[in-house]
Protein backbone atom coordinates (compact mmCIF):
# COMPACT_ATOMS: atom_id res chain seq x y z
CA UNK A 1 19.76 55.66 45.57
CA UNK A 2 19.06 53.23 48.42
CA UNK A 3 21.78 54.17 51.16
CA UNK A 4 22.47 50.42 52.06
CA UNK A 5 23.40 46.83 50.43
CA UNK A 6 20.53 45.06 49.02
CA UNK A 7 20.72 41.05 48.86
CA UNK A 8 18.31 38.65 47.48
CA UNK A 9 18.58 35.08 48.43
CA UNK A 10 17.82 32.67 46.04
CA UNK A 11 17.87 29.03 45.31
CA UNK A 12 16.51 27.15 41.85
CA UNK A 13 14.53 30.48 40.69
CA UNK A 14 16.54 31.62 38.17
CA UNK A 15 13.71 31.06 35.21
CA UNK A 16 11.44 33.15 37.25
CA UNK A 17 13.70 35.34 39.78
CA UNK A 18 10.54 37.47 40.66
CA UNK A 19 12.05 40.07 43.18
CA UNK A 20 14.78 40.77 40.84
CA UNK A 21 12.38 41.26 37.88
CA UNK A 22 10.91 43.61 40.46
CA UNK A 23 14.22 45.46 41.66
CA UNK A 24 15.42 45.58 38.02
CA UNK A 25 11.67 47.03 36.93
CA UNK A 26 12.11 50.01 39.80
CA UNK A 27 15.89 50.64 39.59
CA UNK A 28 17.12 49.21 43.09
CA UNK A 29 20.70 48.29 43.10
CA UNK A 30 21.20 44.67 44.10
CA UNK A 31 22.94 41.25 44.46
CA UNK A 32 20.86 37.92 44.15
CA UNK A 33 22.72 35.69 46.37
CA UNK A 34 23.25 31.85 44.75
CA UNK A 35 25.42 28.94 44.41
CA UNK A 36 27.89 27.95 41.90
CA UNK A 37 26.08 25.36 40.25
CA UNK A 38 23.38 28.17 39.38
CA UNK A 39 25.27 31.43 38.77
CA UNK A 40 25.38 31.25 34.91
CA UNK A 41 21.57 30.68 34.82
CA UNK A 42 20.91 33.72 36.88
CA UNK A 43 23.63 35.53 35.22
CA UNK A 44 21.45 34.55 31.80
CA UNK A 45 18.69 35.70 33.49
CA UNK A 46 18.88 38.87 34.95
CA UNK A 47 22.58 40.24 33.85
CA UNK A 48 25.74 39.20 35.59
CA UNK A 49 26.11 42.60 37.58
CA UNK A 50 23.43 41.56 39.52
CA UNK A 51 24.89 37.98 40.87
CA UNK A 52 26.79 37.09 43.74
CA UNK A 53 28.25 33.71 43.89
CA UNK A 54 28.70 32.12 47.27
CA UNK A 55 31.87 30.18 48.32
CA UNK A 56 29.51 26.95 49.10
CA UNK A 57 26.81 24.88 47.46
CA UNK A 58 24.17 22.17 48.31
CA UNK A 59 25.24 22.12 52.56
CA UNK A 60 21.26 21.12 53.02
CA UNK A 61 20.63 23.50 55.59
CA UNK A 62 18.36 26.35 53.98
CA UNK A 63 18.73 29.25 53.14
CA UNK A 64 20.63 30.86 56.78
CA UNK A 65 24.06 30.34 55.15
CA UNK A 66 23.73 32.83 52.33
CA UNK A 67 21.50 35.38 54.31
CA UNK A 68 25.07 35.11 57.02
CA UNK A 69 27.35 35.40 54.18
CA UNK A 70 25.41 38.58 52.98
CA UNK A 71 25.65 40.11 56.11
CA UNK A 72 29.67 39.32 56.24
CA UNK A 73 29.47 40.93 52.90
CA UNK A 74 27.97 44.08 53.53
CA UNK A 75 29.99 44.27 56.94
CA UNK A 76 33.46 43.61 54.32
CA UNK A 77 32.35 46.34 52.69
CA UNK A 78 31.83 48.81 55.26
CA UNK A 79 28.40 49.50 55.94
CA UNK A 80 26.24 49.51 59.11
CA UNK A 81 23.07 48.08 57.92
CA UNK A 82 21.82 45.64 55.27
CA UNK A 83 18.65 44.36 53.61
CA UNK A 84 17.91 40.75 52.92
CA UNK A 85 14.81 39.56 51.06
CA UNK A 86 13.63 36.81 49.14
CA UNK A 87 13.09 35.92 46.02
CA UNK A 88 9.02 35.72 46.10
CA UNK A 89 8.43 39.51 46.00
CA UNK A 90 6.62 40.62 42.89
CA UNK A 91 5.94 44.04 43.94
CA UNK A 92 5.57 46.80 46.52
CA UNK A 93 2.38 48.65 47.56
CA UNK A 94 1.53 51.36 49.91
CA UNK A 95 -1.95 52.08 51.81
CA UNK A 96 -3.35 55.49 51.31
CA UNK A 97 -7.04 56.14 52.60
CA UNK A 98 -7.44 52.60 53.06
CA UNK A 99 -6.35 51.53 49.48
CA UNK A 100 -3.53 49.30 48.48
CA UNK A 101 -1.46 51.38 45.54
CA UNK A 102 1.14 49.75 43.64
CA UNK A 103 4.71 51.92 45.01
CA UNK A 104 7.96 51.83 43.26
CA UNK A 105 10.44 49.41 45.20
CA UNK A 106 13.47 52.08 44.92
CA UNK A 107 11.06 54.86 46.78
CA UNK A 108 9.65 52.48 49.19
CA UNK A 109 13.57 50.89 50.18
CA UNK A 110 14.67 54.81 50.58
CA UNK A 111 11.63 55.45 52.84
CA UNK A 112 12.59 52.73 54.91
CA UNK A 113 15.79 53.05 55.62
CA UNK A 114 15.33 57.30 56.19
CA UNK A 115 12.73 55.93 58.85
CA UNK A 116 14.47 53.11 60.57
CA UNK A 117 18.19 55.66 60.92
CA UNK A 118 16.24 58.06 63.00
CA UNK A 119 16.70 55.64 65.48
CA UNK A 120 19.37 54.00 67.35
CA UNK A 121 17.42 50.92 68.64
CA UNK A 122 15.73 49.81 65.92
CA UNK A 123 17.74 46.22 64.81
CA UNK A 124 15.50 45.12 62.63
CA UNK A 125 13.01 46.72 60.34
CA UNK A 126 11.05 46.03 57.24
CA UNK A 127 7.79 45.95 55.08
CA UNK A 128 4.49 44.37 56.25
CA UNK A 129 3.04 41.96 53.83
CA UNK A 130 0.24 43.16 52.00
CA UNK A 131 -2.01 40.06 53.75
CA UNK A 132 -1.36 41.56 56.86
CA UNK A 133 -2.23 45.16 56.05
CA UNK A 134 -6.24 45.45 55.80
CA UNK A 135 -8.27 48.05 54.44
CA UNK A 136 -8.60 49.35 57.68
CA UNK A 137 -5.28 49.41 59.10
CA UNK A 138 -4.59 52.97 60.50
CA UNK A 139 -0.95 52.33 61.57
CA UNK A 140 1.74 53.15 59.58
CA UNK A 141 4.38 51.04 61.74
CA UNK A 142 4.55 48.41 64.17
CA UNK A 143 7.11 47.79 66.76
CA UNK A 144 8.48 45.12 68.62
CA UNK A 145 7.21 42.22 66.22
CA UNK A 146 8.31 40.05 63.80
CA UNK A 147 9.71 40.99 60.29
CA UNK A 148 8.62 38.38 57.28
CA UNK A 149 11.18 38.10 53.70
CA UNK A 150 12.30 41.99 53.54
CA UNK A 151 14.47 42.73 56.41
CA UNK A 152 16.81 45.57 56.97
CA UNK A 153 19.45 45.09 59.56
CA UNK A 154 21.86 46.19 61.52
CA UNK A 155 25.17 44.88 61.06
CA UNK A 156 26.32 45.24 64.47
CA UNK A 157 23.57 43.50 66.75
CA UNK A 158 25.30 40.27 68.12
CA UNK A 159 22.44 37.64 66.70
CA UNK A 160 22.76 35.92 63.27
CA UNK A 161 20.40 33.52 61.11
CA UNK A 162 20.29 29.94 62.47
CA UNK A 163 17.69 28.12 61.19
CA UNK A 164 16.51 26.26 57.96
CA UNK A 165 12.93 27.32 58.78
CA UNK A 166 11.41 30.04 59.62
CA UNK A 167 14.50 31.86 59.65
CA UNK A 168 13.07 35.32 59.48
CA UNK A 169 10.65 34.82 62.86
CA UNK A 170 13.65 32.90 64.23
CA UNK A 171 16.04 36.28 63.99
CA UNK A 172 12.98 38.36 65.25
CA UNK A 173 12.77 36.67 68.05
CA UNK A 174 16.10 36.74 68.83
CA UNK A 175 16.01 40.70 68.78
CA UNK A 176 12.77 40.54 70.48
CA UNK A 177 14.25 38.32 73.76
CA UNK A 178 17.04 39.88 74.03
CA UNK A 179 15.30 42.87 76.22
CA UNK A 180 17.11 45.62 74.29
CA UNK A 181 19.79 46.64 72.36
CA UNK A 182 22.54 43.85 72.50
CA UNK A 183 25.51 45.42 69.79
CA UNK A 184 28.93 43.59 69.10
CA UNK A 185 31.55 45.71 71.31
């Protein structure tokens, strides 16, 4: 079992909800993230134990709302880290001897977060997109660069989600300026 909160935010995707489809599929515990107007649809679509309703709707300012209510959430509820994806993710692969092969989304959360808690200044972390992993990539991490869609985070860094775009390079970068480790005291 994954050892932190997973969120999906979503908006008008509940005939075709593909990460959930993919979490659901692999046995990751979740919450998809959506307004009130929508929550019966995605409640008809993937099961109503999987749907979080947000206290707002329609504020026209993307998506950096719900991904800063999810982090609220998981810090309600007690934990030190939390993922956030979207809702484009139809499934998870890992490179072995320069091969793409399909990985179960469960497995490849647990990895993650096993690898990002041994240590203390990693803020964010995440998956690479399989368009920026070649058949020749050698590395199994990067640091100090940007995380796109899947991003686990640490609930006490002192940056949150600002933007309608871009949102995702906009938090990296963030992280990434401030020189360091900058934590909530």
């Amino acid at each position: 079992m994954n050892k932190y909160p997973v969120y999906i935010v979503s908006k008008g995707r509940f005939s075709n909800p593909l990460t959930a489809k993919c979490f659901i599929k692999d046995g990751v515990d979740f919450k998809i993230v959506v307004e009130p107007q929508e929550y019966k649809k995605y409640c008809e679509a993937i099961g109503t134990k999987y749907v979080l309703e947000l206290p707002f709707s329609n504020l026209g300012l993307g998506s950096f709302p719900a991904r800063n209510f999810c982090w609220e959430h998981s810090i309600e509820n007690g934990f030190k880290k939390h993922w956030v994806f979207d809702d484009n993710i139809h499934g998870f692969r890992r490179l072995y001897k320069g091969k793409r092969i399909p990985a179960n989304a469960l497995k490849s959360i647990i990895v993650a977060e096993e690898f990002s808690d041994r240590y203390k200044n990693v803020d964010v972390s995440g998956f690479n997109y399989k368009m920026f992993v070649t058949n020749t990539t050698s590395k199994p991490f990067f640091i100090n660069c940007h995380v796109y869609s899947a991003l686990l985070i640490r609930n006490d860094i002192k940056y949150r989600w600002r933007m309608k775009y871009n949102e995702d390079v906009d938090l990296c970068l963030q992280v990434l300026n401030g020189g360091g480790v900058h934590h909530i005291d």
